[in-house]
Protein backbone atom coordinates (compact mmCIF):
# COMPACT_ATOMS: atom_id res chain seq x y z
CA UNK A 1 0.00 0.00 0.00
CA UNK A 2 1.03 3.93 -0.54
CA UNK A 3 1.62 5.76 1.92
CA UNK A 4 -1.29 8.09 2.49
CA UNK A 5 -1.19 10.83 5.16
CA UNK A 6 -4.47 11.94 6.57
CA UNK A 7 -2.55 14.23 9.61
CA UNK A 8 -3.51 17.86 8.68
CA UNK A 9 -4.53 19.27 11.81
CA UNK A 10 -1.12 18.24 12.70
CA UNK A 11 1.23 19.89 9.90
CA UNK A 12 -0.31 20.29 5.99
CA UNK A 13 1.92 19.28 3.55
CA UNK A 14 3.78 22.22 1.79
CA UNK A 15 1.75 23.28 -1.22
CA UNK A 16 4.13 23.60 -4.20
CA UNK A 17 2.95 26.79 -5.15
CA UNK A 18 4.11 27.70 -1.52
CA UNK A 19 7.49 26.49 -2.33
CA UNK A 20 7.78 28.22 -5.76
CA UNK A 21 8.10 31.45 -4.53
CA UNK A 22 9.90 30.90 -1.44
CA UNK A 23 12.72 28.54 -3.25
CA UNK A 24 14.23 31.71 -5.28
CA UNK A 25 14.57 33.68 -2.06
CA UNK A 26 15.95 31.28 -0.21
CA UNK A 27 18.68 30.75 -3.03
CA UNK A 28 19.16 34.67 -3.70
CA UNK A 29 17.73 36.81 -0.99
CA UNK A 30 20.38 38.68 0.48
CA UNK A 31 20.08 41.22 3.41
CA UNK A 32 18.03 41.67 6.83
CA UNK A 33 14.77 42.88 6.25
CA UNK A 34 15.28 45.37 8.68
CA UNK A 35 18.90 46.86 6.94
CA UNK A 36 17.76 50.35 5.17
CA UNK A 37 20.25 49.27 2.17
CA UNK A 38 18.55 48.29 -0.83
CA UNK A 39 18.71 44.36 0.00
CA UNK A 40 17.24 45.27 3.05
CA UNK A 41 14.81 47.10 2.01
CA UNK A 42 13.93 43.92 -1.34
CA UNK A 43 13.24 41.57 1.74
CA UNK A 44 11.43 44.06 3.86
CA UNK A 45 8.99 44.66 0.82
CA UNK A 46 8.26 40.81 0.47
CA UNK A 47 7.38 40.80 4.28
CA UNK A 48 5.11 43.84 3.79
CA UNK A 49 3.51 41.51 0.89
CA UNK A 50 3.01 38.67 3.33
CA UNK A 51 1.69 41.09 6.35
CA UNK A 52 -0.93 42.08 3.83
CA UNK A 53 -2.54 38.21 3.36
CA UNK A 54 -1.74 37.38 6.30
CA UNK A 55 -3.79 39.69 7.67
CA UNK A 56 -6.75 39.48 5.12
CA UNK A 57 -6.99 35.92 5.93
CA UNK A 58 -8.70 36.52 9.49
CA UNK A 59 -9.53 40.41 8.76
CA UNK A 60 -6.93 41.99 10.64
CA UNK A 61 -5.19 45.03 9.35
CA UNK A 62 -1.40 44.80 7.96
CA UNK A 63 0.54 46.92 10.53
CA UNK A 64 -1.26 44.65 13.22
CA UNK A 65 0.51 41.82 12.36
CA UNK A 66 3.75 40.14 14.57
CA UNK A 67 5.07 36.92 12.79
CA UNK A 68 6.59 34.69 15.01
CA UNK A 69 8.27 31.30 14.90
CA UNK A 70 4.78 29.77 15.09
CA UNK A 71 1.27 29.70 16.91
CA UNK A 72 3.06 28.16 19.72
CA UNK A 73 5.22 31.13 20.67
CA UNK A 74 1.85 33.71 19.04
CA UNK A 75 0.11 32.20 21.98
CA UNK A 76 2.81 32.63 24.35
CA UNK A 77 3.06 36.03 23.69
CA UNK A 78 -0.53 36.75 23.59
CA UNK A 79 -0.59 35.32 27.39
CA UNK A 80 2.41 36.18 28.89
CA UNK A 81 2.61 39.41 26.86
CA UNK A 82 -0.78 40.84 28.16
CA UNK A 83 0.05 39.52 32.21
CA UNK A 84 3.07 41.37 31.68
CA UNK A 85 1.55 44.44 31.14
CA UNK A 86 -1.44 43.93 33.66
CA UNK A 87 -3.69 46.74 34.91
CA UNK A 88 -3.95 46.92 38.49
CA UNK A 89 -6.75 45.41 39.86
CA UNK A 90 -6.92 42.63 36.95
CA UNK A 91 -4.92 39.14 38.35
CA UNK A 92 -7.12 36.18 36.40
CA UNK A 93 -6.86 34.85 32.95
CA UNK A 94 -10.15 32.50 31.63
CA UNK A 95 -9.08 29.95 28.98
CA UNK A 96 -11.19 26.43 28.22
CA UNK A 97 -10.49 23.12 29.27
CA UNK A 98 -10.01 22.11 25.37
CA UNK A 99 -6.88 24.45 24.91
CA UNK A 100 -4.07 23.84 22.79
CA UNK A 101 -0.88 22.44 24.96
CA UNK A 102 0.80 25.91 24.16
CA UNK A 103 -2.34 27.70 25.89
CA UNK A 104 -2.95 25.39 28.57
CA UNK A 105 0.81 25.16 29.98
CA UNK A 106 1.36 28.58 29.46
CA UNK A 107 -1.32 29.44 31.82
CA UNK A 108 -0.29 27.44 33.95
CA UNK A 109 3.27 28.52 34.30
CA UNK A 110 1.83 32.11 34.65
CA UNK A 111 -0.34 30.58 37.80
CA UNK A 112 2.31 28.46 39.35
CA UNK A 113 4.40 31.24 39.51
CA UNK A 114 1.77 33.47 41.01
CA UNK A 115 1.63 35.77 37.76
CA UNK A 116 -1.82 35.64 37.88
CA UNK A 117 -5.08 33.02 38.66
CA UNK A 118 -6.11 30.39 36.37
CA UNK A 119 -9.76 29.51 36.00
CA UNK A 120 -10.73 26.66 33.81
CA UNK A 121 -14.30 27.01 31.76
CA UNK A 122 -15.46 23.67 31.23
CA UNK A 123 -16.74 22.47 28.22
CA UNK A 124 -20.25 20.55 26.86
CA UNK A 125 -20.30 16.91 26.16
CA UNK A 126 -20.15 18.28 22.78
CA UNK A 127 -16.67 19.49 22.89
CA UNK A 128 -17.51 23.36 22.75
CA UNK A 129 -17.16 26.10 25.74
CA UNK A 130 -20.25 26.18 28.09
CA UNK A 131 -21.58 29.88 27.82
CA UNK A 132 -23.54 29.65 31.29
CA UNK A 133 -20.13 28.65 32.99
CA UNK A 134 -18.71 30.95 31.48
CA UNK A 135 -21.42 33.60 32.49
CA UNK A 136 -20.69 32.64 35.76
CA UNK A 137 -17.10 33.07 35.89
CA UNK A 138 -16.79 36.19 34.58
CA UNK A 139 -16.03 39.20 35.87
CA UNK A 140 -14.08 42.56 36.21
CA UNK A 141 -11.06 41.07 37.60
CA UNK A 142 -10.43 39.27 35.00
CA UNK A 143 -7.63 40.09 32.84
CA UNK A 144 -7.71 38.14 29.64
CA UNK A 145 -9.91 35.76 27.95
CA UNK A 146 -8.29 32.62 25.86
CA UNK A 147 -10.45 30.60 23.72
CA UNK A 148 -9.61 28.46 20.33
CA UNK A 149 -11.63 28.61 17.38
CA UNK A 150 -11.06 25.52 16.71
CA UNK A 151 -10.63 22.20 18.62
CA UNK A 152 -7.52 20.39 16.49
CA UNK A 153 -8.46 16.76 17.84
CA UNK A 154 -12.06 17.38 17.25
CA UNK A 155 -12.34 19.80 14.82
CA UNK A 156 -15.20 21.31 17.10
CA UNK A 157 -16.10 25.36 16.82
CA UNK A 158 -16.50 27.37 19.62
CA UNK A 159 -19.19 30.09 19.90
CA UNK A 160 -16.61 32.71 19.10
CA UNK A 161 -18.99 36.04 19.21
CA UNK A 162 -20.56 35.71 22.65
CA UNK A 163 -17.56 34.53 23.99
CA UNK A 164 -15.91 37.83 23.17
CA UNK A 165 -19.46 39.35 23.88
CA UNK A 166 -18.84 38.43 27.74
CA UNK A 167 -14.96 39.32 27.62
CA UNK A 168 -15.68 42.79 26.62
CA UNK A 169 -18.38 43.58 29.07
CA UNK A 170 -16.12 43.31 32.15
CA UNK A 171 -13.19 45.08 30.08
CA UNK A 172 -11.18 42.12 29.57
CA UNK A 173 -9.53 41.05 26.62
CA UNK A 174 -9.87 37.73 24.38
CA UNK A 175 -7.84 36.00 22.95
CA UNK A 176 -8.39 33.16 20.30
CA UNK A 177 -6.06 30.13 18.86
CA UNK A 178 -7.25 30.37 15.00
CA UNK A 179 -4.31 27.65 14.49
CA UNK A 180 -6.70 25.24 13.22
CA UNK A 181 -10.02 27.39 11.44
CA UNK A 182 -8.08 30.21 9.70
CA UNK A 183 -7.82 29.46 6.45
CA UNK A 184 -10.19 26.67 6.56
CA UNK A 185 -13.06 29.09 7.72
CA UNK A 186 -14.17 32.35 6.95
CA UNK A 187 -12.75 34.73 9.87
CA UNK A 188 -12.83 38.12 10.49
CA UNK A 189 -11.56 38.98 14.01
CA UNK A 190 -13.50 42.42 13.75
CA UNK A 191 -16.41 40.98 13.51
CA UNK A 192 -15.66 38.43 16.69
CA UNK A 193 -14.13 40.69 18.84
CA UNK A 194 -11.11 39.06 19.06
CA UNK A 195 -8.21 41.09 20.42
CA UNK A 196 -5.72 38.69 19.31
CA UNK A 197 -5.35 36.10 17.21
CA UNK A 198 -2.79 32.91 16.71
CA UNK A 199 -1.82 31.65 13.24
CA UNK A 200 0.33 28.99 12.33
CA UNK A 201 1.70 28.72 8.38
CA UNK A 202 2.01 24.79 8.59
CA UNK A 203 -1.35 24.05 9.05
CA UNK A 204 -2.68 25.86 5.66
CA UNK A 205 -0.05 24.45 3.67
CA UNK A 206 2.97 26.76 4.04
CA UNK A 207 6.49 25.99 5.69
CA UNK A 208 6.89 24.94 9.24
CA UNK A 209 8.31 27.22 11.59
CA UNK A 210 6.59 30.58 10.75
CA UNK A 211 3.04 32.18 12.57
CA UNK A 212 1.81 35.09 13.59
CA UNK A 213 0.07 37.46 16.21
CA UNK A 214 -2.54 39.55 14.74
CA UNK A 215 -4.14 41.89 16.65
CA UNK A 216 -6.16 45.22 17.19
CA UNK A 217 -4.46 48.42 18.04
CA UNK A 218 -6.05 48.25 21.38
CA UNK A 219 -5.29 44.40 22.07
CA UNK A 220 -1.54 44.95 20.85
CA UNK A 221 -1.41 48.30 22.66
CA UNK A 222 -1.83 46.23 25.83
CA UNK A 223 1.14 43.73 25.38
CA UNK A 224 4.73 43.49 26.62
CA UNK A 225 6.97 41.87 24.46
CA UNK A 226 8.33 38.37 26.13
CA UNK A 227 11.24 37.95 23.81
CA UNK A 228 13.71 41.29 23.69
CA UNK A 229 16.70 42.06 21.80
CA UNK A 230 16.51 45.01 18.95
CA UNK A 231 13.04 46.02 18.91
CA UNK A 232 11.89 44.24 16.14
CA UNK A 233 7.99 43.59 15.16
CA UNK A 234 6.90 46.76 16.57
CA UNK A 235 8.58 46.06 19.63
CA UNK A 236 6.93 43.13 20.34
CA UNK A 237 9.02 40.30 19.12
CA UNK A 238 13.01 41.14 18.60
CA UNK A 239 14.68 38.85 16.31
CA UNK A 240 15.55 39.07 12.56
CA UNK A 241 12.60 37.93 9.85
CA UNK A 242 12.70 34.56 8.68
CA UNK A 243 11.87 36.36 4.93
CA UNK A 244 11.85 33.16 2.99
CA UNK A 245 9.31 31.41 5.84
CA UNK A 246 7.40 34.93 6.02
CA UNK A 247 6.81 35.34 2.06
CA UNK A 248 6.07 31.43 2.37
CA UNK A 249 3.73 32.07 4.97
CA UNK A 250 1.95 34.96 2.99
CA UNK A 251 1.66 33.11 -0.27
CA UNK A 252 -0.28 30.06 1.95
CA UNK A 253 -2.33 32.49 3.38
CA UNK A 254 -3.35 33.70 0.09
CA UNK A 255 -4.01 30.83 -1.60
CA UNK A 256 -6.15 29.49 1.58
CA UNK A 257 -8.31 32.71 1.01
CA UNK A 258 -9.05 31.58 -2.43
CA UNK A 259 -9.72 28.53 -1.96
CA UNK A 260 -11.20 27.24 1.48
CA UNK A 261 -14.54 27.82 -0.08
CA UNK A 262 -14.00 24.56 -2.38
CA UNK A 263 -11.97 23.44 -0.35
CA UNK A 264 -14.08 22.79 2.47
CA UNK A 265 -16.66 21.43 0.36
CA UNK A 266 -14.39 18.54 -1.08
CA UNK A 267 -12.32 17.84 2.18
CA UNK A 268 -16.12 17.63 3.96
CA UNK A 269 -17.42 15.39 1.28
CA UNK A 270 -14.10 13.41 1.57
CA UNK A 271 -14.71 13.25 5.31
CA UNK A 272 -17.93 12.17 5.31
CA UNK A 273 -17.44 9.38 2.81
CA UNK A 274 -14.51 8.32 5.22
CA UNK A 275 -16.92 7.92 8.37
CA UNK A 276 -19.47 6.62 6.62
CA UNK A 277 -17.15 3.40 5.22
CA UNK A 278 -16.02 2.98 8.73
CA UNK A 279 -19.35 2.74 10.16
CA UNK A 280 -20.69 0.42 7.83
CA UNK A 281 -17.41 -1.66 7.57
CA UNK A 282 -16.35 -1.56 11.56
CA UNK A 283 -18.73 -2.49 14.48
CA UNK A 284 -18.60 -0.41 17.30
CA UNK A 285 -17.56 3.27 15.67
CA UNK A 286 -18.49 6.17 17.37
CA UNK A 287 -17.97 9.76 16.25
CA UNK A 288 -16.40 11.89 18.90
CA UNK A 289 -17.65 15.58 19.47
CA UNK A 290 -20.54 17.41 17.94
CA UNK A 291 -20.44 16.76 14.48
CA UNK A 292 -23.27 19.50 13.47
CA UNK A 293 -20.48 22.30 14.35
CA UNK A 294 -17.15 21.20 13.54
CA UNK A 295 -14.17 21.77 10.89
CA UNK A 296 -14.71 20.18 7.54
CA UNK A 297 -11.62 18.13 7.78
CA UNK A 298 -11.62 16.92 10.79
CA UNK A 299 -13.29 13.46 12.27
CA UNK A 300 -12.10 11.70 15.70
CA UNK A 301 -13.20 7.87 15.73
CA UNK A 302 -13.38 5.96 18.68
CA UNK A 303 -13.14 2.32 17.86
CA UNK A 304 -14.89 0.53 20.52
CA UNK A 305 -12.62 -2.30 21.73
CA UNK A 306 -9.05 -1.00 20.01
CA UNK A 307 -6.44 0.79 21.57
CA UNK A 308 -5.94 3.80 19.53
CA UNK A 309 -2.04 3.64 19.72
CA UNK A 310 -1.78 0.42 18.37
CA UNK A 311 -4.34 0.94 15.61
CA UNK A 312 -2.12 3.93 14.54
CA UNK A 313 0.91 2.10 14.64
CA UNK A 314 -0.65 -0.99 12.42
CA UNK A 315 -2.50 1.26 10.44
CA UNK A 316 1.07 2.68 8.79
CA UNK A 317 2.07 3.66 5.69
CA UNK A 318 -1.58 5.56 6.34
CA UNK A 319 -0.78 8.16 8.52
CA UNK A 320 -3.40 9.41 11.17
CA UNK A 321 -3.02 10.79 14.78
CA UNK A 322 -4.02 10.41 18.68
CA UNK A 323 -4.71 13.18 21.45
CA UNK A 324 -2.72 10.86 23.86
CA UNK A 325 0.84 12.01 25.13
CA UNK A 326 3.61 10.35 27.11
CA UNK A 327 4.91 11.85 30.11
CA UNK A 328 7.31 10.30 32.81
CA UNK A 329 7.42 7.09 30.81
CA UNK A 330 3.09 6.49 30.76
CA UNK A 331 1.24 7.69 28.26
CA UNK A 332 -1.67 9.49 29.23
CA UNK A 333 -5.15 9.97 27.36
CA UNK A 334 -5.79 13.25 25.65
CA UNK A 335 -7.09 16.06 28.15
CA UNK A 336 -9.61 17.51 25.57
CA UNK A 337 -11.34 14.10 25.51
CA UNK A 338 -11.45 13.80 29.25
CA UNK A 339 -12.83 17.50 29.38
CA UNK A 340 -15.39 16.16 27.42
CA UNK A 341 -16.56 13.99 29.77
CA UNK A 342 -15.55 10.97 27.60
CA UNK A 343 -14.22 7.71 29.78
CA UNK A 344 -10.25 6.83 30.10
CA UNK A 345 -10.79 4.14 28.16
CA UNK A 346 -12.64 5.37 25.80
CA UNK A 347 -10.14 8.33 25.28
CA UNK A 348 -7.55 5.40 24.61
CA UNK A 349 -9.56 4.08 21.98
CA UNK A 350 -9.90 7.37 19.87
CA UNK A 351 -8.09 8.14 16.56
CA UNK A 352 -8.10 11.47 14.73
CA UNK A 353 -8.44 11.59 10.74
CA UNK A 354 -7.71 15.30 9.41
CA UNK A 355 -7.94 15.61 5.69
CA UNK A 356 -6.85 18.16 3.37
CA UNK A 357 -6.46 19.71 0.25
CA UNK A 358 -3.96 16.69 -1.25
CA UNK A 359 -6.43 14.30 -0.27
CA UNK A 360 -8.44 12.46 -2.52
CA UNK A 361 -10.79 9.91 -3.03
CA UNK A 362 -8.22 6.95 -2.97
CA UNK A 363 -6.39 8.00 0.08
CA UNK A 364 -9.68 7.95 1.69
CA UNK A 365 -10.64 4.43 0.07
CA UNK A 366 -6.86 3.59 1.33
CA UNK A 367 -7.36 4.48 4.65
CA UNK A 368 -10.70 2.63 4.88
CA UNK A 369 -8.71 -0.93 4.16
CA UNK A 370 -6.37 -0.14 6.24
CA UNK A 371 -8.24 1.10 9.92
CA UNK A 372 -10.53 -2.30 8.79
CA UNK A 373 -7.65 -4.23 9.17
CA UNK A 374 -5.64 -2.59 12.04
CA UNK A 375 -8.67 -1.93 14.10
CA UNK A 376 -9.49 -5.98 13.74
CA UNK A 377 -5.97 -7.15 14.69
CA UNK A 378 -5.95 -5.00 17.76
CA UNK A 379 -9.21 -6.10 18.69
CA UNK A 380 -8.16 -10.03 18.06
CA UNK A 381 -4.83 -9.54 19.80
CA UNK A 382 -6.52 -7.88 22.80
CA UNK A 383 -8.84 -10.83 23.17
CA UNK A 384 -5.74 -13.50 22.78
CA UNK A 385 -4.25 -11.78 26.28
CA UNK A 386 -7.34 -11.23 28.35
């Protein structure tokens, strides 16, 4: 069989068209975009090219825009950057119990070291943030609100409006991981009220290594940088422009624009004929999350009786993921699951597909035969040792 990788929400593959234009830079750009000589000033006008899609992809404004190394660090400096410069009187951050890693240990550095106070908002059985816990929660000490579009092991959406709705009306800011919908989703963070937003390249098909921090004048206005050194990025993130990564960056978020209209509609129709071959080929298939209000790409299969680990690893050359991590030697079963509500062992029996724009009809076929067959030798090899 051929390999066939069905991993998106985990890194895209680079889009060729991405490469293109970032292949003669990387061979001939010379200078630092920040130099006022004339090489300097080549590179700095490809950046300004990139800040400009960049920032049409989620309806930000060009000037607005920090890149970063990715969505991890984006995130770090949305959190760390806005407890740094906290008002007085303002000492908790909200963010949901279905955060990225990058959000959720973040936050809770900042609390463990008595930065600030970390509140948790729970989540429905459906995988998106509870509004009336929320309600409840809220209030005018709060500092900053931190909420993902998004879910990347679900694919579930959060109610992005009201959450910002309820962050406003106490003063505080919000703050949401686009990581996984921008690009994939129309997005204007006007229109949501976000104050900030985290983009990563790699997940819409540009090169790894590269995100950004777009924000409003008044959400930026409110942020201390966390990495310092000559100023760079308005001040907010010193270190010289990876141009080639940037430019990459930029063309991806271009071509995403374009195209996640189609997109969507082919990856969903993909999906769907995925989930519906498993269900009718596998016994004991259940679809995890509410699938009325999720990404298009994005499906997370619990197979009833099959350790998700070991279908992944018999499942290869097809390439699909987990939410499960290893830490001190035990692997543990993904937190968003658990946050869920969903049972240990059923959290160790769930597998996430994310499709994309490479994938077609015979990957998904592909990947069919092969969970069939993985999912059934786990299952008979779990019954040999009970």
């Amino acid at each position: 069989m051929r390999a066939v990788y069905l991993d998106y929400n985990g890194s895209a593959p680079l889009d060729p068209r991405v490469a293109e234009i970032m292949v003669p830079i990387l061979m001939e750009g010379i200078g630092n975009a920040s130099s006022i000589h004339r090489f300097g000033r080549q590179q700095n006008t490809a950046v300004d090219e990139a800040r400009q899609h960049v920032a049409a992809m989620v309806g930000g404004r060009p000037s607005n825009v920090v890149f970063t190394a990715g969505a991890t660090e984006a995130n770090n400096l949305a959190l760390r950057g806005a407890v740094e410069g906290v008002p007085a009187g303002r000492s908790r951050i909200l963010i949901s119990a279905v955060e990225h890693a990058s959000v959720r240990q973040t936050a809770r550095w900042l609390d463990g070291h008595g930065l600030t106070d970390l509140d948790v908002i729970p989540v429905t059985k459906g995988g998106f943030v509870d509004l009336d816990a929320l309600e409840s929660m809220i209030d005018t000490d709060v500092l900053l609100v931190s909420v993902m579009a998004a879910n990347s092991e679900t694919g579930v959406l959060n109610p992005m409006e009201e959450i910002a709705e309820r962050a406003h009306a106490v003063g505080a800011l919000f703050h949401c991981d686009a990581t996984q919908s921008a690009g994939r989703l129309p997005f204007d963070l006007e229109r949501i009220g976000a104050d900030f937003v985290s983009l990563s390249s790699h997940k819409i098909c540009g090169p790894t290594g590269v995100g950004a921090l777009v924000g409003t004048r008044r959400g930026l206005r409110r942020l201390q940088p966390i990495i310092h050194g000559g100023g760079h990025e308005h001040g907010l993130r010193s270190g010289s422009l990876n141009v080639a990564g940037v430019v990459g960056f930029g063309v991806a978020a271009r071509i995403a624009t374009q195209e996640r209209t189609s997109e969507s509609a082919r990856v969903a129709e993909a999906r769907d004929r995925l989930t519906a071959a498993l269900k009718s080929r596998i016994s004991g298939v259940h679809e995890i999350g509410d699938v009325a209000r999720r990404l298009s790409n994005t499906a997370n299969i619990r197979f009833e009786g099959a350790d998700a680990e070991a279908v992944v690893s018999n499942m290869d050359p097809v390439a699909v993921s987990t939410g499960s991590a290893c830490g001190s030697g035990s692997i543990e079963p993904s937190e968003v699951l658990l946050a869920m509500g969903i049972p240990r062992d059923a959290a160790f029996e769930s597998v996430r597909f994310s499709l994309g724009r490479f994938t077609t009809r015979e990957d998904v076929d592909l990947a069919v035969e092969s969970a069939v067959t993985a999912v059934g030798h786990v299952r008979y090899m779990a019954r040999r040792s009970a």
